[in-house]
PDB file of N, CA and C in Angstrom:
ATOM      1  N   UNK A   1     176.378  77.635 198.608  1.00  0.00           N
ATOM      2  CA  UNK A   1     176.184  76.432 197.842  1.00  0.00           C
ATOM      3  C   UNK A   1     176.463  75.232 198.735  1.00  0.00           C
ATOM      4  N   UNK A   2     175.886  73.994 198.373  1.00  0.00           N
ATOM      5  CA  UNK A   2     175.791  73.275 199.287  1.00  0.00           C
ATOM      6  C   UNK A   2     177.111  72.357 198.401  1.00  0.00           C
ATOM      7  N   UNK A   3     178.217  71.100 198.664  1.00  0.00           N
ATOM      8  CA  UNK A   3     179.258  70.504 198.226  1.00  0.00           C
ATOM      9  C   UNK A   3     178.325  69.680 197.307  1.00  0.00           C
ATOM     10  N   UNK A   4     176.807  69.258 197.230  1.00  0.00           N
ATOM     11  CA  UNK A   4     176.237  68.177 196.349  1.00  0.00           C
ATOM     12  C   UNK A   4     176.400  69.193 195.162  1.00  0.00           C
ATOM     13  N   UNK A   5     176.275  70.498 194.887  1.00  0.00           N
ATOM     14  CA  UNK A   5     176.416  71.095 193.961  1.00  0.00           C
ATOM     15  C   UNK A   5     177.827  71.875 193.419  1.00  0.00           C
ATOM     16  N   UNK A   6     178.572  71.153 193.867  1.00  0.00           N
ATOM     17  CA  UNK A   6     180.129  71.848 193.368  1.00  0.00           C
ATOM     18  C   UNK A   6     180.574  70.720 192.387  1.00  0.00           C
ATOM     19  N   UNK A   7     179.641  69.926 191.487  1.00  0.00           N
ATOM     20  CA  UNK A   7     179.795  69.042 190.554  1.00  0.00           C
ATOM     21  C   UNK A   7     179.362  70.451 189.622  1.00  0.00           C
ATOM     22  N   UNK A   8     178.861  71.137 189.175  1.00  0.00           N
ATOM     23  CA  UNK A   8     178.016  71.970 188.595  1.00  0.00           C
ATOM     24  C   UNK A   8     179.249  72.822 188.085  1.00  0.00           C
ATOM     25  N   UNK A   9     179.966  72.988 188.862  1.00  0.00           N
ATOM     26  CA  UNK A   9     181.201  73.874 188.544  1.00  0.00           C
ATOM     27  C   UNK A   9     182.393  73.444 187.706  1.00  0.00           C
ATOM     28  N   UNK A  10     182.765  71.837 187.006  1.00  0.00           N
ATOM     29  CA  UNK A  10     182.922  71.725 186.166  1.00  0.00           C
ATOM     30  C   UNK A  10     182.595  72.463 184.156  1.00  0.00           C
ATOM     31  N   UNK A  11     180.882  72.313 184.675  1.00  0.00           N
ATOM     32  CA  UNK A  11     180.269  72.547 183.691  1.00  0.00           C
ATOM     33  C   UNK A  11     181.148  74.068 183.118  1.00  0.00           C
ATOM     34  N   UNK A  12     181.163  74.940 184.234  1.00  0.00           N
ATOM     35  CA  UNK A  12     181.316  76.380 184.164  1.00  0.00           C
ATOM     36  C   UNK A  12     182.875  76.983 183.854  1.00  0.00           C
ATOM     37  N   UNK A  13     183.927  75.925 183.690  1.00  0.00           N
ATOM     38  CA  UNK A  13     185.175  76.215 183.137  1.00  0.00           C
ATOM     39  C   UNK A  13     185.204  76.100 182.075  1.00  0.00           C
ATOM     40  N   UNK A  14     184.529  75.775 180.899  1.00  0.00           N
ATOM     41  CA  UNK A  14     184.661  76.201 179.662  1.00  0.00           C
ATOM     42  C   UNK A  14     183.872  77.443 178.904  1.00  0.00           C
ATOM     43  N   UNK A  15     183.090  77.753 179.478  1.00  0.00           N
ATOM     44  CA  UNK A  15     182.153  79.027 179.202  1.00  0.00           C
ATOM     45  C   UNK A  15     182.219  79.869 180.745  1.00  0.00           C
ATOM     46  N   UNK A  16     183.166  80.805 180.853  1.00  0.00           N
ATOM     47  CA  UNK A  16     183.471  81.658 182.274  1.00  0.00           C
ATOM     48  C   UNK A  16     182.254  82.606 181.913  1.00  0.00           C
ATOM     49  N   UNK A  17     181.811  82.845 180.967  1.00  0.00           N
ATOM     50  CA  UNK A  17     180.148  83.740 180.420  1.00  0.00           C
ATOM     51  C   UNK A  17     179.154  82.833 181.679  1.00  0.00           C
ATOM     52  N   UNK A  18     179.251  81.833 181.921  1.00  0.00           N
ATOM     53  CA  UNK A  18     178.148  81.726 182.593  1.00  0.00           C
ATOM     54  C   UNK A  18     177.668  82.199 183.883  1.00  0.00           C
ATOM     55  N   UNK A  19     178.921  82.613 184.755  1.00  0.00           N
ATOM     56  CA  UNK A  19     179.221  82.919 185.540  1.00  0.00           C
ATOM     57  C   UNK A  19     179.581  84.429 185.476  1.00  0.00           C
ATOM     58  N   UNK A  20     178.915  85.169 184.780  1.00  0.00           N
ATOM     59  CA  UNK A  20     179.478  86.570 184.704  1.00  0.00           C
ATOM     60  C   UNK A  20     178.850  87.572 185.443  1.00  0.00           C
ATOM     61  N   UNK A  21     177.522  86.872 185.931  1.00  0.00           N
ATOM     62  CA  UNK A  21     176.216  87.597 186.346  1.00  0.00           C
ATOM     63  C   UNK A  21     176.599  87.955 187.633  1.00  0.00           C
ATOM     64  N   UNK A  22     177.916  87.012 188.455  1.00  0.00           N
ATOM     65  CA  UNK A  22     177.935  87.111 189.677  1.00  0.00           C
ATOM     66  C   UNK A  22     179.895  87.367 190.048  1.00  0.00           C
ATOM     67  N   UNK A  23     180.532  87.622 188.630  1.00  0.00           N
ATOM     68  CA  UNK A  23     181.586  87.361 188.747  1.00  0.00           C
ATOM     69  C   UNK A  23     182.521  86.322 189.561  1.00  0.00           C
ATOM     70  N   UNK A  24     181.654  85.358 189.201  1.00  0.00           N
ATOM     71  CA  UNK A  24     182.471  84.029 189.675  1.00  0.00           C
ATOM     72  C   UNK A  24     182.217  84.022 191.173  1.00  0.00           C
ATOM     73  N   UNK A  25     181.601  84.113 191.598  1.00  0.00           N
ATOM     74  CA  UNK A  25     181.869  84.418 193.318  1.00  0.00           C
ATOM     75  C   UNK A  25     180.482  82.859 193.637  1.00  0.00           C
ATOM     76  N   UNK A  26     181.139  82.478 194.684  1.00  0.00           N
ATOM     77  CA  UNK A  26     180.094  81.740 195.310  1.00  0.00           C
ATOM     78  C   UNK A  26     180.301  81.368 196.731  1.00  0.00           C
ATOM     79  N   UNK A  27     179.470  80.923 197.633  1.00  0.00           N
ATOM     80  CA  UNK A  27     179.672  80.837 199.028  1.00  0.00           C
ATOM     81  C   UNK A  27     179.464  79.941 199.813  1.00  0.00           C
ATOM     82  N   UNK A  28     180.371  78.754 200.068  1.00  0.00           N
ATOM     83  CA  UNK A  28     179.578  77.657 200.740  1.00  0.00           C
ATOM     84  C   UNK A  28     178.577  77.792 201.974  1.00  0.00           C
ATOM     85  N   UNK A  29     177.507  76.853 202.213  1.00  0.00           N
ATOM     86  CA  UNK A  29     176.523  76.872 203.071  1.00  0.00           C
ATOM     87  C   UNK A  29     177.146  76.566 204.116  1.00  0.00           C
ATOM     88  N   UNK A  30     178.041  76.589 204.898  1.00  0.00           N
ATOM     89  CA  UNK A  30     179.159  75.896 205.784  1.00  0.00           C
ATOM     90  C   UNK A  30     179.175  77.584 206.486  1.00  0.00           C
ATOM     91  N   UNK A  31     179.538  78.103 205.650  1.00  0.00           N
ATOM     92  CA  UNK A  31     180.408  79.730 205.832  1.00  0.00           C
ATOM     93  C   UNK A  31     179.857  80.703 206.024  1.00  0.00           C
ATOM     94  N   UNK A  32     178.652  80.273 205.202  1.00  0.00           N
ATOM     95  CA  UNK A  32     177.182  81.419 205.479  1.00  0.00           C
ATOM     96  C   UNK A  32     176.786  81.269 206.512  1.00  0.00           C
ATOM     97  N   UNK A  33     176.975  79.573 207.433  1.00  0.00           N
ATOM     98  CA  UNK A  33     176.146  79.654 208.594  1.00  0.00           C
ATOM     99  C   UNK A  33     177.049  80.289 209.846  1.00  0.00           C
ATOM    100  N   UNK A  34     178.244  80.014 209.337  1.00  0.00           N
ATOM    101  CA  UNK A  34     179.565  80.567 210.257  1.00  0.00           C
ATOM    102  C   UNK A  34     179.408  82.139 210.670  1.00  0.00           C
ATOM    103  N   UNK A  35     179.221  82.971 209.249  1.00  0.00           N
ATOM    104  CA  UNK A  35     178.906  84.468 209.363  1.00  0.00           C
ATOM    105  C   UNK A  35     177.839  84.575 210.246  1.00  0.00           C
ATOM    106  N   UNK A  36     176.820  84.018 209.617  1.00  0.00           N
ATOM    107  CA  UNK A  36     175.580  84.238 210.456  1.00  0.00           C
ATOM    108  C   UNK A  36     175.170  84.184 212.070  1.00  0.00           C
ATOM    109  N   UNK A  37     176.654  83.273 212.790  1.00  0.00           N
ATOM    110  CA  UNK A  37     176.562  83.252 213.951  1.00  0.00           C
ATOM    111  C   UNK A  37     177.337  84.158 214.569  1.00  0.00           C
ATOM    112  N   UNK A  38     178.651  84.516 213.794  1.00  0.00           N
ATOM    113  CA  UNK A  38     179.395  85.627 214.649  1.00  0.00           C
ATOM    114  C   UNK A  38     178.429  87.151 214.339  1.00  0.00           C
ATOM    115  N   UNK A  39     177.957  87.023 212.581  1.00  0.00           N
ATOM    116  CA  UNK A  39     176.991  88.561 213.141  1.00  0.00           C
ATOM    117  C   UNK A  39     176.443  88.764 213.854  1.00  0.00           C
ATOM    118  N   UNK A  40     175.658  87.669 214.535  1.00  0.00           N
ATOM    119  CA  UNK A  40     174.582  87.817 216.104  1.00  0.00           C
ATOM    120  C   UNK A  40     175.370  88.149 216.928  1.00  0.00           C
ATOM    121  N   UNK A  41     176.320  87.777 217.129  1.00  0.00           N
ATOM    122  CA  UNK A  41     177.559  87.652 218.439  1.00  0.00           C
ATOM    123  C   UNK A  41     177.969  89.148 218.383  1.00  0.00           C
ATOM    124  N   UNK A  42     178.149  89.898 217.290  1.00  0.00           N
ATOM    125  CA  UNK A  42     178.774  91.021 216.876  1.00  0.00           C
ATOM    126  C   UNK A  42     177.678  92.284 217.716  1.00  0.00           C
ATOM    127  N   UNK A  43     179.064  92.646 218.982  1.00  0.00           N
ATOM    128  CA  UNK A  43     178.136  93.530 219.199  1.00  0.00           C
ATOM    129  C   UNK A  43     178.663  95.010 218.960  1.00  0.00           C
ATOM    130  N   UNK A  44     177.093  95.760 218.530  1.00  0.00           N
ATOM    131  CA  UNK A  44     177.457  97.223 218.071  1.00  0.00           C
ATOM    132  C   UNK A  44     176.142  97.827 217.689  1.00  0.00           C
ATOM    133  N   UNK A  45     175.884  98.685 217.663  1.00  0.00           N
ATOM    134  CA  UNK A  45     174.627  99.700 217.583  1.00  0.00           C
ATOM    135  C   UNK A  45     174.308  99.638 216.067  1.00  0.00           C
ATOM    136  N   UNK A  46     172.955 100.161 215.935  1.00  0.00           N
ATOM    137  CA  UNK A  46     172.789 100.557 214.483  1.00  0.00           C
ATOM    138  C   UNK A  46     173.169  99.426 213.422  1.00  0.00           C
ATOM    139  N   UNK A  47     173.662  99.231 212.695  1.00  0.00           N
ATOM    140  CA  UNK A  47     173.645  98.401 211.481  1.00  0.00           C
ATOM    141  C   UNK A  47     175.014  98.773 210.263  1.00  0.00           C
ATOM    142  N   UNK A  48     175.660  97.394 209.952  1.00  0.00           N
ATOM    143  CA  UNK A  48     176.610  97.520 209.287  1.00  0.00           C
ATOM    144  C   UNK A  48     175.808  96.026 207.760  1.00  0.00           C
ATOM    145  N   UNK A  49     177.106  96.412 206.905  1.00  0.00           N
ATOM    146  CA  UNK A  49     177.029  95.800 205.699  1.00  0.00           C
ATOM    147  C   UNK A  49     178.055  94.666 205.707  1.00  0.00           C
ATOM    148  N   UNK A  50     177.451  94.010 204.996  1.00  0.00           N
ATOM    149  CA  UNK A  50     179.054  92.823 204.735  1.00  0.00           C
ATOM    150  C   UNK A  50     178.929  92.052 203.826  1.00  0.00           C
ATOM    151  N   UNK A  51     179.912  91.796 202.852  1.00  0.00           N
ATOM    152  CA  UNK A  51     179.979  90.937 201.897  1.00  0.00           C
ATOM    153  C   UNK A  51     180.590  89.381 202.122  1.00  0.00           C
ATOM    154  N   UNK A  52     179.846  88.002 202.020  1.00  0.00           N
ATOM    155  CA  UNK A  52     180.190  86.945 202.550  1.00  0.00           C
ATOM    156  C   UNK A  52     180.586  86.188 201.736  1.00  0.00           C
ATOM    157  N   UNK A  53     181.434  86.073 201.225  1.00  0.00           N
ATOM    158  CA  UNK A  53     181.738  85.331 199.892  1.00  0.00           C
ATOM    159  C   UNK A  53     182.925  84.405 200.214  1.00  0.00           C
ATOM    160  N   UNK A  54     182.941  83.318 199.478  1.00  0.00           N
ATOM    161  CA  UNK A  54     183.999  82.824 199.323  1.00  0.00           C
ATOM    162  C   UNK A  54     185.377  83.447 199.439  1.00  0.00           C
ATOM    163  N   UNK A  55     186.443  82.952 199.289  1.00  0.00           N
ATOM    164  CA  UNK A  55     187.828  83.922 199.166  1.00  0.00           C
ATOM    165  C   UNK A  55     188.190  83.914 197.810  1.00  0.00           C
ATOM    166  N   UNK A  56     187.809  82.825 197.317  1.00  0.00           N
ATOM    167  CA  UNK A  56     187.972  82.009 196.011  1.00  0.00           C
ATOM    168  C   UNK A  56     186.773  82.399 194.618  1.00  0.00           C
ATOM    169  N   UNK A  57     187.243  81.815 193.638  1.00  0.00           N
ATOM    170  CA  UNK A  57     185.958  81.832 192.745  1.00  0.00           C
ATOM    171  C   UNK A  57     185.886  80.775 192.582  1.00  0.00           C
ATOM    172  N   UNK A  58     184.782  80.630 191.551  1.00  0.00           N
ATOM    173  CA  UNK A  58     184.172  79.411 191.077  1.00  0.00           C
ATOM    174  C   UNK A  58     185.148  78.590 189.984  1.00  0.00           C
ATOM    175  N   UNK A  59     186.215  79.190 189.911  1.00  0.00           N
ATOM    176  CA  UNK A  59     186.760  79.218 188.249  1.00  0.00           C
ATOM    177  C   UNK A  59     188.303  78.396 188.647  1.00  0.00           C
ATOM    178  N   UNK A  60     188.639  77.723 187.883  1.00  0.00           N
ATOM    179  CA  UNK A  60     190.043  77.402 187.868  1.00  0.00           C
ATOM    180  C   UNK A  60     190.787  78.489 186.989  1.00  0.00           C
ATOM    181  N   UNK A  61     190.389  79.536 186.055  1.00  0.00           N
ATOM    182  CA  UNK A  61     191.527  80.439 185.782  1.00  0.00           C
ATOM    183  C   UNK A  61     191.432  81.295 186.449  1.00  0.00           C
ATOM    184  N   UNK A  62     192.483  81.807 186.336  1.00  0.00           N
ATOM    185  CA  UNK A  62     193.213  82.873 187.458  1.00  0.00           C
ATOM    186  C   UNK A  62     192.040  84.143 187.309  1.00  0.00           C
ATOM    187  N   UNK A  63     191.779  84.905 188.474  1.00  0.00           N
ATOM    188  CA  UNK A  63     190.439  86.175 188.274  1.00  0.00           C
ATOM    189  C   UNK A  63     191.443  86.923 187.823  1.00  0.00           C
ATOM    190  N   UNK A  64     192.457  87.241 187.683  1.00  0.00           N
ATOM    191  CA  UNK A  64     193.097  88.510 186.818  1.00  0.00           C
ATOM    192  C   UNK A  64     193.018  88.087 185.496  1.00  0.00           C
ATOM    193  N   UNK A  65     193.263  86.858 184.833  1.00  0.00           N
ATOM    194  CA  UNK A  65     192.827  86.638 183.736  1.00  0.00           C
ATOM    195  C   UNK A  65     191.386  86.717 182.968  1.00  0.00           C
ATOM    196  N   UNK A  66     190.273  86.210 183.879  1.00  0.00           N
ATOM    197  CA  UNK A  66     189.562  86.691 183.853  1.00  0.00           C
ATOM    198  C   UNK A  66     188.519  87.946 183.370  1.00  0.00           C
ATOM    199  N   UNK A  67     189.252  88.785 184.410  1.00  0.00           N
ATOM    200  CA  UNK A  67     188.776  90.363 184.154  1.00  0.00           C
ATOM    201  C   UNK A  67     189.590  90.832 182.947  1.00  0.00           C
ATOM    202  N   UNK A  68     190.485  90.946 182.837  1.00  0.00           N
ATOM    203  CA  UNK A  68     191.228  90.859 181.418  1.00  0.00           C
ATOM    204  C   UNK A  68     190.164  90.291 180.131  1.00  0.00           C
ATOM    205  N   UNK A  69     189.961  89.199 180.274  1.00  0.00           N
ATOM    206  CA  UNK A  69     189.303  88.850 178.896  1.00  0.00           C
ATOM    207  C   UNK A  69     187.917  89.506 178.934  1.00  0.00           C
ATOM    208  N   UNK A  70     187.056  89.463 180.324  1.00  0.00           N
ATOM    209  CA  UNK A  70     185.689  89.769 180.041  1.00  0.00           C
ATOM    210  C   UNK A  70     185.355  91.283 180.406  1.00  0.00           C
ATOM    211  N   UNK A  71     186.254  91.987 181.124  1.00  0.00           N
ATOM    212  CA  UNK A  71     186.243  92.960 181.575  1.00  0.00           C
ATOM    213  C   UNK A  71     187.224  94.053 180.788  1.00  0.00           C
ATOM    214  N   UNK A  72     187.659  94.036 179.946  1.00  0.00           N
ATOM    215  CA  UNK A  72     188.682  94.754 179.470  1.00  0.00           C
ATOM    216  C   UNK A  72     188.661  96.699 179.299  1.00  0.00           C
ATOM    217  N   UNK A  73     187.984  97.011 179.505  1.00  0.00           N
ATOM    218  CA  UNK A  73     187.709  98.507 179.359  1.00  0.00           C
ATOM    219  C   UNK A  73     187.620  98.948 180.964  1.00  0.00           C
ATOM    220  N   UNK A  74     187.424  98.085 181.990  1.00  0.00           N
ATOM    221  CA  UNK A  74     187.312  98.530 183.468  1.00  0.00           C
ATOM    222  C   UNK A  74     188.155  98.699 184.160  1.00  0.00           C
ATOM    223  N   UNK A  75     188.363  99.427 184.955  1.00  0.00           N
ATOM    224  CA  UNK A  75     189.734  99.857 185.726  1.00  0.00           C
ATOM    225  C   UNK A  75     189.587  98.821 186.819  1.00  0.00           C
ATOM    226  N   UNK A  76     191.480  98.387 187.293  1.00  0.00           N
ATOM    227  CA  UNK A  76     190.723  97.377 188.112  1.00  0.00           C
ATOM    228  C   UNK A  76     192.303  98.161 188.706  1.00  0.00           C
ATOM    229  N   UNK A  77     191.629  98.282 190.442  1.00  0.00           N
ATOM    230  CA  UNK A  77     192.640  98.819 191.066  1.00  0.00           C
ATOM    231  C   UNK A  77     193.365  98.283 191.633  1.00  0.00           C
ATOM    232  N   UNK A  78     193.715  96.945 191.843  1.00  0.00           N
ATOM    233  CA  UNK A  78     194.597  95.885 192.493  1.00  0.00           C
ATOM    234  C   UNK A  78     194.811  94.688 191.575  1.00  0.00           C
ATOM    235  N   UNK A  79     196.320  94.201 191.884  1.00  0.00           N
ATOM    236  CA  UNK A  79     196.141  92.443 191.050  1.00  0.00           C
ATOM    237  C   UNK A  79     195.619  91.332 191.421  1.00  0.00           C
ATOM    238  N   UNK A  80     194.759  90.191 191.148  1.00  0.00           N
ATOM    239  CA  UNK A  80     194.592  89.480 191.902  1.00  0.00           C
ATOM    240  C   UNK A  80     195.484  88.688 192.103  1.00  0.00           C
ATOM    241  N   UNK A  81     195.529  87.596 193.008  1.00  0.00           N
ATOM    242  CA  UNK A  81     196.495  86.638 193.046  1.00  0.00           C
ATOM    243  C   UNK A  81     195.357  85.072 192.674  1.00  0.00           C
ATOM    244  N   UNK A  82     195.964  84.104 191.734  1.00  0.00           N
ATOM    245  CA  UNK A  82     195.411  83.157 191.648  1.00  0.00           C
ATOM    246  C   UNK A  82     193.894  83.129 191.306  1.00  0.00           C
ATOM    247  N   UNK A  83     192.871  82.343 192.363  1.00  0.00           N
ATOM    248  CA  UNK A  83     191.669  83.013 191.404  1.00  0.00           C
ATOM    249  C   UNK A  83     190.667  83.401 192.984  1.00  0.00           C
ATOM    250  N   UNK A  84     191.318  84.623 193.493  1.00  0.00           N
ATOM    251  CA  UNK A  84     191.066  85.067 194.615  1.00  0.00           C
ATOM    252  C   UNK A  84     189.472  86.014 193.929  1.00  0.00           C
ATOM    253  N   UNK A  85     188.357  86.111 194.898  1.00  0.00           N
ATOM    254  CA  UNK A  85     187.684  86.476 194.912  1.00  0.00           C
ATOM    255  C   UNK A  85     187.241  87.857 194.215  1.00  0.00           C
ATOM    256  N   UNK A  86     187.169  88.223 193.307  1.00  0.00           N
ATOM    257  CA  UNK A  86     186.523  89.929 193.049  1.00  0.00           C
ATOM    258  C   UNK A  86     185.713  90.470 194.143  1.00  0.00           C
ATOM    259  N   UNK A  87     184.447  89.538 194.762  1.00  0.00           N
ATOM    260  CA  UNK A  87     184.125  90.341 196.174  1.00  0.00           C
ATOM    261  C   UNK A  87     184.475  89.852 197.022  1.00  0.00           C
ATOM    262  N   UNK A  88     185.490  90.886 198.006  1.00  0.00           N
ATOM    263  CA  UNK A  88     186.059  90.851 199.282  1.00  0.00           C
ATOM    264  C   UNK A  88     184.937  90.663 200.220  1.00  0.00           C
ATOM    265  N   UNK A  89     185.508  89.673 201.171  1.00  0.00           N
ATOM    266  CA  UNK A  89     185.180  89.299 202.387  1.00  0.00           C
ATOM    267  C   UNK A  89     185.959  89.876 203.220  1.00  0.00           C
ATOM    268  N   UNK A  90     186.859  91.180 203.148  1.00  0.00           N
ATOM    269  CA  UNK A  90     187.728  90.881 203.925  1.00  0.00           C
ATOM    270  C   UNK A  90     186.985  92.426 205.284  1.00  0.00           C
ATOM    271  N   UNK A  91     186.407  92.779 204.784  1.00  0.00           N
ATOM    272  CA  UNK A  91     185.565  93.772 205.919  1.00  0.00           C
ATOM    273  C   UNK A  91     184.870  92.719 206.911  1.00  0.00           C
ATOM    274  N   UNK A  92     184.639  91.728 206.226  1.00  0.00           N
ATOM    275  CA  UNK A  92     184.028  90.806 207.359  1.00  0.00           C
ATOM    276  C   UNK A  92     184.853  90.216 208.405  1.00  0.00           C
ATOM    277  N   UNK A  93     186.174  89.847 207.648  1.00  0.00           N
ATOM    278  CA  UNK A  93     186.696  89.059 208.100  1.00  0.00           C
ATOM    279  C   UNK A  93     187.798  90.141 209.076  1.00  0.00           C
ATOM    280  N   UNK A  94     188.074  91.358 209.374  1.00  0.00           N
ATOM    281  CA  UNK A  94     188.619  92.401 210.106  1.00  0.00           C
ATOM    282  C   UNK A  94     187.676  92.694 210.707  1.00  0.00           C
ATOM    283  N   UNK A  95     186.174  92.816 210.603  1.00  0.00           N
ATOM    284  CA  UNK A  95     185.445  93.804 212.036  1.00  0.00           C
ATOM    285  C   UNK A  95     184.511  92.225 212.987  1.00  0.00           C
ATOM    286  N   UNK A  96     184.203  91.518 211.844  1.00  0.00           N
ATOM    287  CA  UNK A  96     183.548  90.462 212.263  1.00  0.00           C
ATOM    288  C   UNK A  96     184.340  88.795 212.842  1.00  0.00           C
ATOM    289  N   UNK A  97     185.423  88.723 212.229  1.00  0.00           N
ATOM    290  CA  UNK A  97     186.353  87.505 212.477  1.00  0.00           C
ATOM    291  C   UNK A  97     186.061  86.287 211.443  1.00  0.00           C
ATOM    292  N   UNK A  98     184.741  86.874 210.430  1.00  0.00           N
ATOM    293  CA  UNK A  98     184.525  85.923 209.517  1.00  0.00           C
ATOM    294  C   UNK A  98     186.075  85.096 208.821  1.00  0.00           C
ATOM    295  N   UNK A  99     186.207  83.724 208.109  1.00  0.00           N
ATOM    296  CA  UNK A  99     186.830  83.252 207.735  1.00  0.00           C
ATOM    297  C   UNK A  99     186.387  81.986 206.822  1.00  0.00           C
ATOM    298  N   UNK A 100     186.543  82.374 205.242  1.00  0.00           N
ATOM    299  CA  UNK A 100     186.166  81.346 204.839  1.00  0.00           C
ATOM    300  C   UNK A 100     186.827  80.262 204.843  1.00  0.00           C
ATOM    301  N   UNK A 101     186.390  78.957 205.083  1.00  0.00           N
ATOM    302  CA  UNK A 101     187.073  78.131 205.232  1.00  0.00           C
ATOM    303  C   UNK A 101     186.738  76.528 204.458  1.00  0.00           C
ATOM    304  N   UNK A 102     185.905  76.750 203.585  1.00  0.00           N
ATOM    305  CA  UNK A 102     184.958  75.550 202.814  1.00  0.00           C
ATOM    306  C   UNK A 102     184.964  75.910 201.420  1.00  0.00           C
ATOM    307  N   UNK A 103     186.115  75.481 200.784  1.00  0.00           N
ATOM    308  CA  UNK A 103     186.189  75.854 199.167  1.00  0.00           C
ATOM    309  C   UNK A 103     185.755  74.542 197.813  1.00  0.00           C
ATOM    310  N   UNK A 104     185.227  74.633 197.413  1.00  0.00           N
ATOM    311  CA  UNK A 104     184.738  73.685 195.777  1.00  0.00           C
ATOM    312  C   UNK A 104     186.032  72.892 195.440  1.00  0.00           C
ATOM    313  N   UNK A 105     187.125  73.468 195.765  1.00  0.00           N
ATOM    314  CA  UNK A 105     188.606  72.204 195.250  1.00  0.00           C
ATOM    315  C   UNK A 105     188.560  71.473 196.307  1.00  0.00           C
ATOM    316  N   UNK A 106     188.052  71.715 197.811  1.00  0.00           N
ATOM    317  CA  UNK A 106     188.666  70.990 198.787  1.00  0.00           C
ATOM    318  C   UNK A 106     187.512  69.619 198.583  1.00  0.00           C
ATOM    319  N   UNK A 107     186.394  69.785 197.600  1.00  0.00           N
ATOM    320  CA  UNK A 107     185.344  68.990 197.691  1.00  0.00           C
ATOM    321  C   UNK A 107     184.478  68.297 198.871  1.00  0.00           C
ATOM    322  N   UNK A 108     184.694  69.205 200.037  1.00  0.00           N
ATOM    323  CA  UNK A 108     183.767  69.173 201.009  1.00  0.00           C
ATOM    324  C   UNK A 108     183.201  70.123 201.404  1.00  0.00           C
TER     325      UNK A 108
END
């Protein structure tokens, strides 16, 4: 997402339904371009996967609260802390050196 559109994310703290399609996750255009240069850099044979996401969600309530209200029948195998990401970046950020660093509160 680009920061002209992290006005949009107001809208989305009173209905967390809107955001369910993607479980809150979003990724600044800052971070995507960041990944995109250490994956080139990344050297290794054959082909790996990676999830690039924010660290954060979109949401000012906490993602354990969250999954609690909208998720309630799903096993969830860790707590979150605060409103830390449901998809980990963190395979990226151990084989690749990814690091997000451009979040929607910091408003840049």
């Amino acid at each position: 997402m680009n920061p002209e559109e992290y006005a949009k994310f107001e809208e989305w703290q009173d209905d967390p339904t809107q955001r369910l399609w993607n479980m809150w996750t979003y990724v600044h255009v800052r971070d995507v371009a960041q990944s995109i240069e250490i994956a080139i850099e990344y050297d290794a044979r054959g082909k790996d996967e990676f999830f690039i996401p924010s660290d954060v969600t979109c949401m000012r309530t906490p993602t354990q609260e969250l999954l609690e209200r909208y998720y309630p029948h799903t096993e969830c195998r860790k707590q979150f802390e605060g409103n830390e990401s449901v998809l980990s970046s963190e395979k990226a950020m151990r084989v690749l050196g990814y690091k997000p660093q451009h979040r929607w509160m910091d408003k840049a």
